[in-house]
C-alpha atoms as a PDB file:
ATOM      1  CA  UNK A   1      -4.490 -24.661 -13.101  1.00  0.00           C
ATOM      2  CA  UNK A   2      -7.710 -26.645 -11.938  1.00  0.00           C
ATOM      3  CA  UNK A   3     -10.985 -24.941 -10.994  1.00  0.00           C
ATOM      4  CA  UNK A   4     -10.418 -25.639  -7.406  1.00  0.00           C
ATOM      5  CA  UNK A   5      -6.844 -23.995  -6.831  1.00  0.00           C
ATOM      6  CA  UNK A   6      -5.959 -19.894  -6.735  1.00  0.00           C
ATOM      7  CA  UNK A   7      -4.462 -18.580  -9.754  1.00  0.00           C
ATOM      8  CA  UNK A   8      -0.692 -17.831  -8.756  1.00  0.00           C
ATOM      9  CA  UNK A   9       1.279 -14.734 -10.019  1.00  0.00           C
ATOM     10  CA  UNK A  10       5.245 -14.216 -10.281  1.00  0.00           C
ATOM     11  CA  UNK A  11       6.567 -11.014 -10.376  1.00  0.00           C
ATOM     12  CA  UNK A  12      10.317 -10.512 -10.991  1.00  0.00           C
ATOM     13  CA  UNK A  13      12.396  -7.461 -11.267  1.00  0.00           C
ATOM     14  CA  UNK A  14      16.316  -7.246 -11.023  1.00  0.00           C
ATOM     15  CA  UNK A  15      16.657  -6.398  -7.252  1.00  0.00           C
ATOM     16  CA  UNK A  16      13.113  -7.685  -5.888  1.00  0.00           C
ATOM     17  CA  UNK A  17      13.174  -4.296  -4.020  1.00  0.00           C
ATOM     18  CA  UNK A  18      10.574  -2.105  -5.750  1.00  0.00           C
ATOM     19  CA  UNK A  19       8.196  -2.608  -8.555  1.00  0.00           C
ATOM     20  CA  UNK A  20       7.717  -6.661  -8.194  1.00  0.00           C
ATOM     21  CA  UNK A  21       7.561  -6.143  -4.119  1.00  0.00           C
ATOM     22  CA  UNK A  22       4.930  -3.050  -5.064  1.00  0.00           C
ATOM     23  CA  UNK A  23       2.973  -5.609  -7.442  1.00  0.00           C
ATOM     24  CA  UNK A  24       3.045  -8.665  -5.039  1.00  0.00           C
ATOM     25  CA  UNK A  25       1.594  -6.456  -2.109  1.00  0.00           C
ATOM     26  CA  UNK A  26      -0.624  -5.036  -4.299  1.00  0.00           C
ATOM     27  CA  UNK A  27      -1.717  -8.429  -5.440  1.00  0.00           C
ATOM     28  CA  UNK A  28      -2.129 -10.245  -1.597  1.00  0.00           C
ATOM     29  CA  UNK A  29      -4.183  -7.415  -0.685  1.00  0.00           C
ATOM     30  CA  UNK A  30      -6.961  -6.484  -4.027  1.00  0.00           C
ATOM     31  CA  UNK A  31      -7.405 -10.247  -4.276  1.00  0.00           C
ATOM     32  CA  UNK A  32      -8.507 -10.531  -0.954  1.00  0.00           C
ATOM     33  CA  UNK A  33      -5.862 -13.546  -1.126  1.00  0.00           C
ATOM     34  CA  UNK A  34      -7.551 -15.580  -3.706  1.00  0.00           C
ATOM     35  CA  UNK A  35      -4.837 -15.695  -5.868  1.00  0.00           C
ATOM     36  CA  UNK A  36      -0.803 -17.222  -4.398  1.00  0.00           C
ATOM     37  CA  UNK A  37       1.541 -14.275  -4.611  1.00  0.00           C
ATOM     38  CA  UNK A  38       5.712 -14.359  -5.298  1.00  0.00           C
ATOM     39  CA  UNK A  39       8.060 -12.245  -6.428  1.00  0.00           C
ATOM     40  CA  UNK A  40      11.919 -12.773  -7.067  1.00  0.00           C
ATOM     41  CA  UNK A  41      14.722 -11.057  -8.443  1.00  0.00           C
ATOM     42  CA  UNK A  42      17.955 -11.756 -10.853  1.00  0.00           C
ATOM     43  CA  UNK A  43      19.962 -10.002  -8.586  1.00  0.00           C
ATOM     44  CA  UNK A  44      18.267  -9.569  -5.618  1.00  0.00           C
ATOM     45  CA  UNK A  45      19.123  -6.396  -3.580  1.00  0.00           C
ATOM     46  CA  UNK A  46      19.888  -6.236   0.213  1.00  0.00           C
ATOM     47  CA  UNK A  47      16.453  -4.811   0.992  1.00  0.00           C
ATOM     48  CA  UNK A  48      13.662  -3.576  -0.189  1.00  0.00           C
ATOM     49  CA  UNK A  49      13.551   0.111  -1.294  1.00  0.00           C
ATOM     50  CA  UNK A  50      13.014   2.332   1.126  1.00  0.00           C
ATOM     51  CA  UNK A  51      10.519   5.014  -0.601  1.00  0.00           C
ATOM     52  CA  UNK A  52       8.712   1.927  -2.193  1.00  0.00           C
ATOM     53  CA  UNK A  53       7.758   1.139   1.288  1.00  0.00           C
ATOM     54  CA  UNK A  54       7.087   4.342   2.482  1.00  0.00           C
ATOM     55  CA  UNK A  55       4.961   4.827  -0.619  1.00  0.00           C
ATOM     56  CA  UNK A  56       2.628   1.344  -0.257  1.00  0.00           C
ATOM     57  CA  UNK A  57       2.378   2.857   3.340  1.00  0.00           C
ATOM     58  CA  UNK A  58       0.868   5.709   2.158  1.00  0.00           C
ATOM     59  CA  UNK A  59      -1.715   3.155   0.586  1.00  0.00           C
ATOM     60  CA  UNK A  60      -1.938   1.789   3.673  1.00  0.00           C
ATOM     61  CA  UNK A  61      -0.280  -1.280   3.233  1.00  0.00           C
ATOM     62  CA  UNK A  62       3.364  -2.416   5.206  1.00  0.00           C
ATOM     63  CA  UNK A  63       5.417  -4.401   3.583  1.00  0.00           C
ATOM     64  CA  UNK A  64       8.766  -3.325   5.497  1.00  0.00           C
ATOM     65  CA  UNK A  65       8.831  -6.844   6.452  1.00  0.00           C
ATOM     66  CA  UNK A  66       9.742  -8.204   3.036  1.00  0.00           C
ATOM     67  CA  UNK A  67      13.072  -9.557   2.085  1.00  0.00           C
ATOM     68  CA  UNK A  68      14.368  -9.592  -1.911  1.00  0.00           C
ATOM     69  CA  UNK A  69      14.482 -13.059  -2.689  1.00  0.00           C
ATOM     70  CA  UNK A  70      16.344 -14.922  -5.866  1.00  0.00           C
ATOM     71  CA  UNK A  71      14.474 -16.240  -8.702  1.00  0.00           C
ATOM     72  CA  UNK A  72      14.205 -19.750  -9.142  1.00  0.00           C
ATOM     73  CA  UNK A  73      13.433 -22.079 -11.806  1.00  0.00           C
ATOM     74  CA  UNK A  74      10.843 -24.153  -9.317  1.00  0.00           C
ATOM     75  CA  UNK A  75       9.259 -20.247  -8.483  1.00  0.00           C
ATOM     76  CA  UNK A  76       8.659 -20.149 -12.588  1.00  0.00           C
ATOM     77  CA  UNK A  77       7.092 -23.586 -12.899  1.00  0.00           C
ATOM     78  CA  UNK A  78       4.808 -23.212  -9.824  1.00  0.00           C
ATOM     79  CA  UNK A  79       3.178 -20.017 -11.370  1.00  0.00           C
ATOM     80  CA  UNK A  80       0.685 -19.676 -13.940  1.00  0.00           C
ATOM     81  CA  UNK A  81       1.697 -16.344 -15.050  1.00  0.00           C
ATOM     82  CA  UNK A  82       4.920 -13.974 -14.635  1.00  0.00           C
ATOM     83  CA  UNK A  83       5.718 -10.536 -14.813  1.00  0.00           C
ATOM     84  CA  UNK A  84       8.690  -9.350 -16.010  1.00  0.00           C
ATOM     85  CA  UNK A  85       9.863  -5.677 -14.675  1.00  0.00           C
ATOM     86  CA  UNK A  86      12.853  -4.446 -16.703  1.00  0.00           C
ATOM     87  CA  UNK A  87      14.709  -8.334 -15.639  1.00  0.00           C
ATOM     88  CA  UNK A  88      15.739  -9.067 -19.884  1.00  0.00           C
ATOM     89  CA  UNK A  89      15.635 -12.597 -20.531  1.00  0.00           C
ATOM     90  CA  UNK A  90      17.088 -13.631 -16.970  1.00  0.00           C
ATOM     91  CA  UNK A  91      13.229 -15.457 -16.628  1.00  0.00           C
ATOM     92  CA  UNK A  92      13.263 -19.008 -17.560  1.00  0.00           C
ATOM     93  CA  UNK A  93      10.102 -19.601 -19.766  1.00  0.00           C
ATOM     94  CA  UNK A  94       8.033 -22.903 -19.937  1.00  0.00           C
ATOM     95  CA  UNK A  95       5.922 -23.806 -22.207  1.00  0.00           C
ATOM     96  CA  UNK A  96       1.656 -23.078 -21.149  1.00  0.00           C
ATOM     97  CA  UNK A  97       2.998 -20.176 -19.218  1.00  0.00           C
ATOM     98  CA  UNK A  98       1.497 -17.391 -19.424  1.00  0.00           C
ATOM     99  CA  UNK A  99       3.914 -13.876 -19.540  1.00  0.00           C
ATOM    100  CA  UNK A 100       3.821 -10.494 -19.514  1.00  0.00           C
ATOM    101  CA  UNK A 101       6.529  -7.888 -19.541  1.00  0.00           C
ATOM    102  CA  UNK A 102       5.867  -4.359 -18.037  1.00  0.00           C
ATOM    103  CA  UNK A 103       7.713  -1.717 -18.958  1.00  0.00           C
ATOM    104  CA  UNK A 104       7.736   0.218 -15.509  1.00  0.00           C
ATOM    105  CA  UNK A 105      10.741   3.123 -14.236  1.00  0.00           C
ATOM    106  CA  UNK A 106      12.941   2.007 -11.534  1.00  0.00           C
ATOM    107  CA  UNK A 107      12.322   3.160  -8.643  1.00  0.00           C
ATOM    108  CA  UNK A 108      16.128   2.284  -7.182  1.00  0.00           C
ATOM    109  CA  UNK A 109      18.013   5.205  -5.582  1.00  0.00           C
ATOM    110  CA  UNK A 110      14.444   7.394  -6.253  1.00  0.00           C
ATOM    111  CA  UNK A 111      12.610   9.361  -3.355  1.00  0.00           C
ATOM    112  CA  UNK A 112       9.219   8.580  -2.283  1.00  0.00           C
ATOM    113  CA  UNK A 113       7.381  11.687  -4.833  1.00  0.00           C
ATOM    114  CA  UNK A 114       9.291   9.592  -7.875  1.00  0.00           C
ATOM    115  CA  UNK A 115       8.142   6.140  -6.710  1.00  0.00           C
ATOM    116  CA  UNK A 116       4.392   7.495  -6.509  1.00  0.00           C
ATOM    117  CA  UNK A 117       3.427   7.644 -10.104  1.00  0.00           C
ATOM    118  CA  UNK A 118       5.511   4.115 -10.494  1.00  0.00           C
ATOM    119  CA  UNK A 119       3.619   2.562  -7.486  1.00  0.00           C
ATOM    120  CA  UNK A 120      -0.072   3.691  -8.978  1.00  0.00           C
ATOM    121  CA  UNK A 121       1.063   2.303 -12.693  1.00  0.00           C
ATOM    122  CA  UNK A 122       1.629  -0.983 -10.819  1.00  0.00           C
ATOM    123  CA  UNK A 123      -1.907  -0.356  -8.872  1.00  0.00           C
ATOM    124  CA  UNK A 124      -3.562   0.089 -12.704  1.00  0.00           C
ATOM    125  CA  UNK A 125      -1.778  -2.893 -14.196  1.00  0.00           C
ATOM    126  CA  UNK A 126      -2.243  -4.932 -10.979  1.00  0.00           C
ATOM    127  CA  UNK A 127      -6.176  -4.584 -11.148  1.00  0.00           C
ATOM    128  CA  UNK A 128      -6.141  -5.169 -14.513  1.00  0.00           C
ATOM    129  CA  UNK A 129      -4.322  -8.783 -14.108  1.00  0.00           C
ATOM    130  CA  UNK A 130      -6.241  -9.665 -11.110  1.00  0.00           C
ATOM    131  CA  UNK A 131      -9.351  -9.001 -13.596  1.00  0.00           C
ATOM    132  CA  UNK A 132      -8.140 -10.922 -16.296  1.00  0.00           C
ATOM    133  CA  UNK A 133      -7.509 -13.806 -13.395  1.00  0.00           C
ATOM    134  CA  UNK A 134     -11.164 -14.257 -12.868  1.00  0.00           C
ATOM    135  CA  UNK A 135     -10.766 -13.039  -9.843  1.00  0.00           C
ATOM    136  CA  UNK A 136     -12.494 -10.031  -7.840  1.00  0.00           C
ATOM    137  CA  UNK A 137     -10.471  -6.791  -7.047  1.00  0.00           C
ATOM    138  CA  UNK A 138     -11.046  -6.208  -3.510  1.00  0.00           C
ATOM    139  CA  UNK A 139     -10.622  -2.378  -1.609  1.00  0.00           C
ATOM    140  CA  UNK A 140      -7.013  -1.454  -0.641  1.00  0.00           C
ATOM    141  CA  UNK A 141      -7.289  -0.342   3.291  1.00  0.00           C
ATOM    142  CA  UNK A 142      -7.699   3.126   4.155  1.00  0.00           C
ATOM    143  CA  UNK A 143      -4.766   5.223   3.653  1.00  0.00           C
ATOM    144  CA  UNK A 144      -3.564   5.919   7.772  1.00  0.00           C
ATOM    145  CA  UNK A 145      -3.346   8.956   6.946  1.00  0.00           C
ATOM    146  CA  UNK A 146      -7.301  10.030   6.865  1.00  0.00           C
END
């Protein structure tokens, strides 16, 4: 990574349907965009978990428009770190990569007062990368519901 480009985070989980679409939102919007966002799955699911979305909602951000997408090799190489989410040792790893593993509850088949406590662990670690990054953790919007 050179001075002049945006970090770039991958997050992977099995289905791409909860925690890495939770920490990818997350990402685009407390970096204020300055660092390039994926996320992938093993075995990506058909969509994206219901309560997970209802839950970012509640955070006030939508990401019912997101599709689980397959993890790639080229996804890997283009990022400078990724995040493992309960995926094993389905991530290809390249050498000057940097990679974490979070140990995070599966949301799948959970309702929206389970995925809470999962979606504000990811909100924690989340800040905590984007920190680490260099990079300046911007406000979340308002929750909709004030």
């Amino acid at each position: 990574m050179t001075t002049s480009e945006r970090p770039s985070v991958l997050y992977v989980c099995v289905h791409n349907a909860g925690r890495s679409q939770m920490a990818a939102a997350y990402t685009r919007v407390l970096s204020g965009g300055e660092i390039e966002v994926r996320s992938a799955g093993s075995a990506p699911g058909d969509r994206v978990n219901p309560a997970a979305v209802e839950a970012m909602l509640e955070e006030g951000i939508d990401m019912s428009a997101e599709v689980p997408k397959i993890l790639t090799v080229d996804a890997v190489q283009a990022s400078d770190v990724c995040v493992t989410m309960g995926c094993g040792d389905t991530c290809p790893v390249f050498p000057g990569k940097r990679y974490e593993d979070w140990v995070l509850d599966d949301p799948a088949g959970q309702g929206v007062d389970a995925v809470r406590p999962i979606r504000d662990e990811i909100r924690q670690r989340v800040e905590e990368l984007i920190t680490s990054l260099g990079v300046t953790v911007h406000a979340a919007p308002a929750d909709p519901a004030d």
